[in-house]
Protein backbone atom coordinates (compact mmCIF):
# COMPACT_ATOMS: atom_id res chain seq x y z
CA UNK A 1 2.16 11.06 -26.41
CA UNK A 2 -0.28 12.27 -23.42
CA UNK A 3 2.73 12.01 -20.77
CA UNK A 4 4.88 14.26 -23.14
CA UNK A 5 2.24 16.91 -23.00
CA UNK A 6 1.67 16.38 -19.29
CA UNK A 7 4.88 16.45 -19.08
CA UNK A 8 5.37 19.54 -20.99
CA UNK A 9 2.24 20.92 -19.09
CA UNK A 10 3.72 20.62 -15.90
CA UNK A 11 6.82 22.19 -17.21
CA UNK A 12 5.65 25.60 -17.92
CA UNK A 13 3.26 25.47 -15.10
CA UNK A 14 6.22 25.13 -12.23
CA UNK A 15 7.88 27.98 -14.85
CA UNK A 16 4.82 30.16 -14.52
CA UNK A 17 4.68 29.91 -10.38
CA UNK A 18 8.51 29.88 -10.30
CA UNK A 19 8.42 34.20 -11.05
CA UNK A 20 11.03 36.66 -9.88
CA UNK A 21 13.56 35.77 -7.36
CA UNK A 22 12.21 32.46 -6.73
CA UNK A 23 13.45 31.33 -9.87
CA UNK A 24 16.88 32.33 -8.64
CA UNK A 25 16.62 29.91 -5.59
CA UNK A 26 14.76 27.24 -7.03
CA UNK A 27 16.61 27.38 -10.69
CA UNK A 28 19.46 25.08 -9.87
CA UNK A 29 17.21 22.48 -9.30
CA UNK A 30 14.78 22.77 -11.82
CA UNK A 31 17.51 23.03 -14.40
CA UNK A 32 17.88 19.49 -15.04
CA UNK A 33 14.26 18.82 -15.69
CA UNK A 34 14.30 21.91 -18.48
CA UNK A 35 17.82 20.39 -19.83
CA UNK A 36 16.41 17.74 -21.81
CA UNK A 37 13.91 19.87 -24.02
CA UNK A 38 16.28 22.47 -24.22
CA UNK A 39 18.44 23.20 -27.16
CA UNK A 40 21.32 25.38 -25.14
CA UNK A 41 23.81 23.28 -23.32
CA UNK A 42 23.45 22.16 -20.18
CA UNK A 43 26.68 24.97 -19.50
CA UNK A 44 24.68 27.39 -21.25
CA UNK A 45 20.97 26.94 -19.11
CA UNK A 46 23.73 27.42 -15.83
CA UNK A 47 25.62 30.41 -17.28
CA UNK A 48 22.14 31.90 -18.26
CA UNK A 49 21.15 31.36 -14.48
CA UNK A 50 24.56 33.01 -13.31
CA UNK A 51 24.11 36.02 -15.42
CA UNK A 52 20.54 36.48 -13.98
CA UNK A 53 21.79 36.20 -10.30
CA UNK A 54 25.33 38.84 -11.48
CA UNK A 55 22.61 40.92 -13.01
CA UNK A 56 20.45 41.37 -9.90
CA UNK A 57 23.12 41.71 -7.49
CA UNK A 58 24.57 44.78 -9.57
CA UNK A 59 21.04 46.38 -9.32
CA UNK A 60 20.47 45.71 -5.73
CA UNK A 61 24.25 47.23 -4.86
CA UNK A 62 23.06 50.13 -6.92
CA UNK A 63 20.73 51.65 -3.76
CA UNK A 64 19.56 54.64 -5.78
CA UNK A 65 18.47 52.73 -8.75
CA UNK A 66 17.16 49.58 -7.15
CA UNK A 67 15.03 51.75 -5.29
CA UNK A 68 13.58 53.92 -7.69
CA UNK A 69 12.85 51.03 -10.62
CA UNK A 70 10.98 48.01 -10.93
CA UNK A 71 13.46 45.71 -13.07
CA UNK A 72 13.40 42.03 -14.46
CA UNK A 73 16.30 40.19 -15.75
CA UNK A 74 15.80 37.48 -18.32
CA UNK A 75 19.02 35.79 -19.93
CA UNK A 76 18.74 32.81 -22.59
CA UNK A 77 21.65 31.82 -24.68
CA UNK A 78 23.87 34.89 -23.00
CA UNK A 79 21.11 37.44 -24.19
CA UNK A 80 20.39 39.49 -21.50
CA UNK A 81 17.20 41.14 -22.04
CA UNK A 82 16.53 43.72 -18.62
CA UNK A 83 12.51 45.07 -19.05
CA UNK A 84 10.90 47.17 -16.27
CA UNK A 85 10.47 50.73 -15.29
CA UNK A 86 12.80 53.60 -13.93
CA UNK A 87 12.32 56.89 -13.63
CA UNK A 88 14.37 58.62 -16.91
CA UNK A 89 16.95 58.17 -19.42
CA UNK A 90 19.94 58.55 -16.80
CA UNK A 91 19.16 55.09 -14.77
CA UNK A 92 18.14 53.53 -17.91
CA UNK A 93 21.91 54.01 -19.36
CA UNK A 94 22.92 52.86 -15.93
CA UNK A 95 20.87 49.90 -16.13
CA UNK A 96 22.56 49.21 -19.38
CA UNK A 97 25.86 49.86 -18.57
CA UNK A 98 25.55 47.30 -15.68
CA UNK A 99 24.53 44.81 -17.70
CA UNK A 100 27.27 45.47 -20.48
CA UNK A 101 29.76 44.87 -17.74
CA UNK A 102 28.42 40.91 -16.63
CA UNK A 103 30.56 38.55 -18.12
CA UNK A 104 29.76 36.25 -21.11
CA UNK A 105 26.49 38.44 -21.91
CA UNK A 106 26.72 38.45 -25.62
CA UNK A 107 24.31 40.89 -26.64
CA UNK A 108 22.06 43.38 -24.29
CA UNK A 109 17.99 44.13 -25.38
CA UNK A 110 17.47 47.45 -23.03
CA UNK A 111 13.41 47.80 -23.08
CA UNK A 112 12.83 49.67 -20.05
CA UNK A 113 9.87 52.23 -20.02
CA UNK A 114 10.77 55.63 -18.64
CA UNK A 115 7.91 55.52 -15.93
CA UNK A 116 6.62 55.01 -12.57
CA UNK A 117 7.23 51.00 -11.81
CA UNK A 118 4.30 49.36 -12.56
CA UNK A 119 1.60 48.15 -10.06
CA UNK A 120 0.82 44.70 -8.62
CA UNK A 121 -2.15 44.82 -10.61
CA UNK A 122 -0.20 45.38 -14.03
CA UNK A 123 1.93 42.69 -12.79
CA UNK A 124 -0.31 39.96 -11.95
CA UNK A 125 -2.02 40.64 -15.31
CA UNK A 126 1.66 40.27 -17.00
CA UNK A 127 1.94 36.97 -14.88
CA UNK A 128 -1.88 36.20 -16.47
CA UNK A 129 -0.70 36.73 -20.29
CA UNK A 130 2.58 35.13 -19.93
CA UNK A 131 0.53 31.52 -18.77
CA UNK A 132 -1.82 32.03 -21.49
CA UNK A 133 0.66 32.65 -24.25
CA UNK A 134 2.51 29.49 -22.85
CA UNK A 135 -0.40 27.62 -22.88
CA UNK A 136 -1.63 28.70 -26.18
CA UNK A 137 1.97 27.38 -27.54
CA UNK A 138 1.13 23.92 -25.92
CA UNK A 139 -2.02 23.21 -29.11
CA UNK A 140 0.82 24.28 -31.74
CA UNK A 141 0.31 20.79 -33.55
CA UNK A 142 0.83 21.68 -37.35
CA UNK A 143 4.94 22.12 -36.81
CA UNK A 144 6.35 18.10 -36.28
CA UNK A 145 8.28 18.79 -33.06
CA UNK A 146 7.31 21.90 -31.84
CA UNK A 147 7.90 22.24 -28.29
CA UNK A 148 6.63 25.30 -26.28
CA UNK A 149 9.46 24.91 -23.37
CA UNK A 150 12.20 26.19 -26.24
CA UNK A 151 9.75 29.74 -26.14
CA UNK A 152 11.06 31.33 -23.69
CA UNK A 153 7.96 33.85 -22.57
CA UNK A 154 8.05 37.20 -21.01
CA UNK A 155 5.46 39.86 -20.45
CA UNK A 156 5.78 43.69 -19.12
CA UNK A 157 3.12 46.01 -19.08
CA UNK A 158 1.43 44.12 -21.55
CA UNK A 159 4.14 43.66 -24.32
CA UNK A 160 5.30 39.88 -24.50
CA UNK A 161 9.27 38.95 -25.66
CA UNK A 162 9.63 35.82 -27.11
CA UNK A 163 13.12 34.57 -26.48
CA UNK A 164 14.61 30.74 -27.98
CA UNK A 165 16.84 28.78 -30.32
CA UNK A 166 14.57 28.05 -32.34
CA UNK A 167 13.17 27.81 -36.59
CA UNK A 168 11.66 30.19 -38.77
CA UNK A 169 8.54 28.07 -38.71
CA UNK A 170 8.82 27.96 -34.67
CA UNK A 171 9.13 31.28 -34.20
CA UNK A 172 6.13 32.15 -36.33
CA UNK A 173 4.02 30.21 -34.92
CA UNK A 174 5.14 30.84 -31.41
CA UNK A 175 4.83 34.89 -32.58
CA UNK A 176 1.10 34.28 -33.69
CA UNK A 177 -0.16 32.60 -30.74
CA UNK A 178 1.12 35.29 -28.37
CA UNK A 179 -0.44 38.11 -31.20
CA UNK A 180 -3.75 36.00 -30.67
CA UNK A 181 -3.55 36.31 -26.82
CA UNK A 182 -5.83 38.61 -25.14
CA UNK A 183 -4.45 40.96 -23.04
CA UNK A 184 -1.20 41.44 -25.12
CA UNK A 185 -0.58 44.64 -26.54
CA UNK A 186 2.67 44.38 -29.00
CA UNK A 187 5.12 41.23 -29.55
CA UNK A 188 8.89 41.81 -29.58
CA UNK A 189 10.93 38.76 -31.57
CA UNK A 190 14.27 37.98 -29.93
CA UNK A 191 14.84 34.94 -31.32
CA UNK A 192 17.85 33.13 -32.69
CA UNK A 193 17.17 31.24 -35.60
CA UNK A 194 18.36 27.66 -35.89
CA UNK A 195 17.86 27.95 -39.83
């Protein structure tokens, strides 16, 4: 029981310092290790990796765009969710139309801010919420099975998505852990429900 928690622990934790492009590089490897907890297939965890890497290659070919916005894409189950900032409407459709082209992305969740990219500060605090929420999901004890590695967790600018296959009963409890978290300002649902 304590080396499936450590286990667990040490899961999110390499998650948490894995940010950004890092993830990119070091995602092929850690994908076995997040395999067995997962409920996607093991095809699914790689094609969520691919559309990641498609996704941030379109943006950085895109000089004008990548330039002007701060942009993070986060894919789980072929939902592509793209969060950030850019400076108006016109390279927000952009941003969405880029994604709309990858291949295999099912369904796109646009929630780009029209604003200034954020600062390192904002960012770092993000990082801060998004290891608490996580962490907060590891004393989840009343649901038989629970495991906080199917959450995926992502903050921007405060607001924390909450992406995974996952139950009713998961996903609420998942939900009011991150609501409980300081720091977090709103909590968008984008789960799929297994029930």
């Amino acid at each position: 029981m304590h080396l499936k928690r450590f286990a667990s622990l040490l899961l999110i934790g390499s998650a948490t310092l894995l940010g950004g492009c890092a993830e990119m590089v070091v995602g092929g490897a850690a994908t076995g290790v997040a395999v067995v907890h997962d409920r996607r297939t093991t095809g699914t965890v790689v094609e969520d990796q691919s559309i990641e890497l498609k996704a941030l290659r379109a943006l950085l070919a895109d000089k004008s765009l990548s330039s002007q916005s701060h942009v993070n894409f986060t894919s789980y189950n072929m939902m592509l969710l793209i969060t950030g900032e850019t400076p108006n409407e016109s390279m927000r459709g952009r941003l969405d139309q880029l994604a709309r082209k990858i291949p295999k992305v099912r369904r796109v969740h646009n929630e780009v801010a029209i604003a200034a990219p954020s600062s390192l500060m904002t960012r770092s605090s993000d990082a801060l919420i998004t290891t608490r929420v996580k962490a907060g999901m590891l004393q989840v004890k009343h649901i038989d099975g629970f495991d906080p590695t199917r959450v995926k967790v992502v903050t921007e600018n405060g607001t924390v998505f909450l992406m995974g296959l996952v139950s009713r009963r998961e996903a609420d409890a998942g939900t009011e852990v991150a609501r409980r978290t300081g720091g977090v300002q709103r909590v968008v649902k984008l789960f799929e429900y297994l029930d």
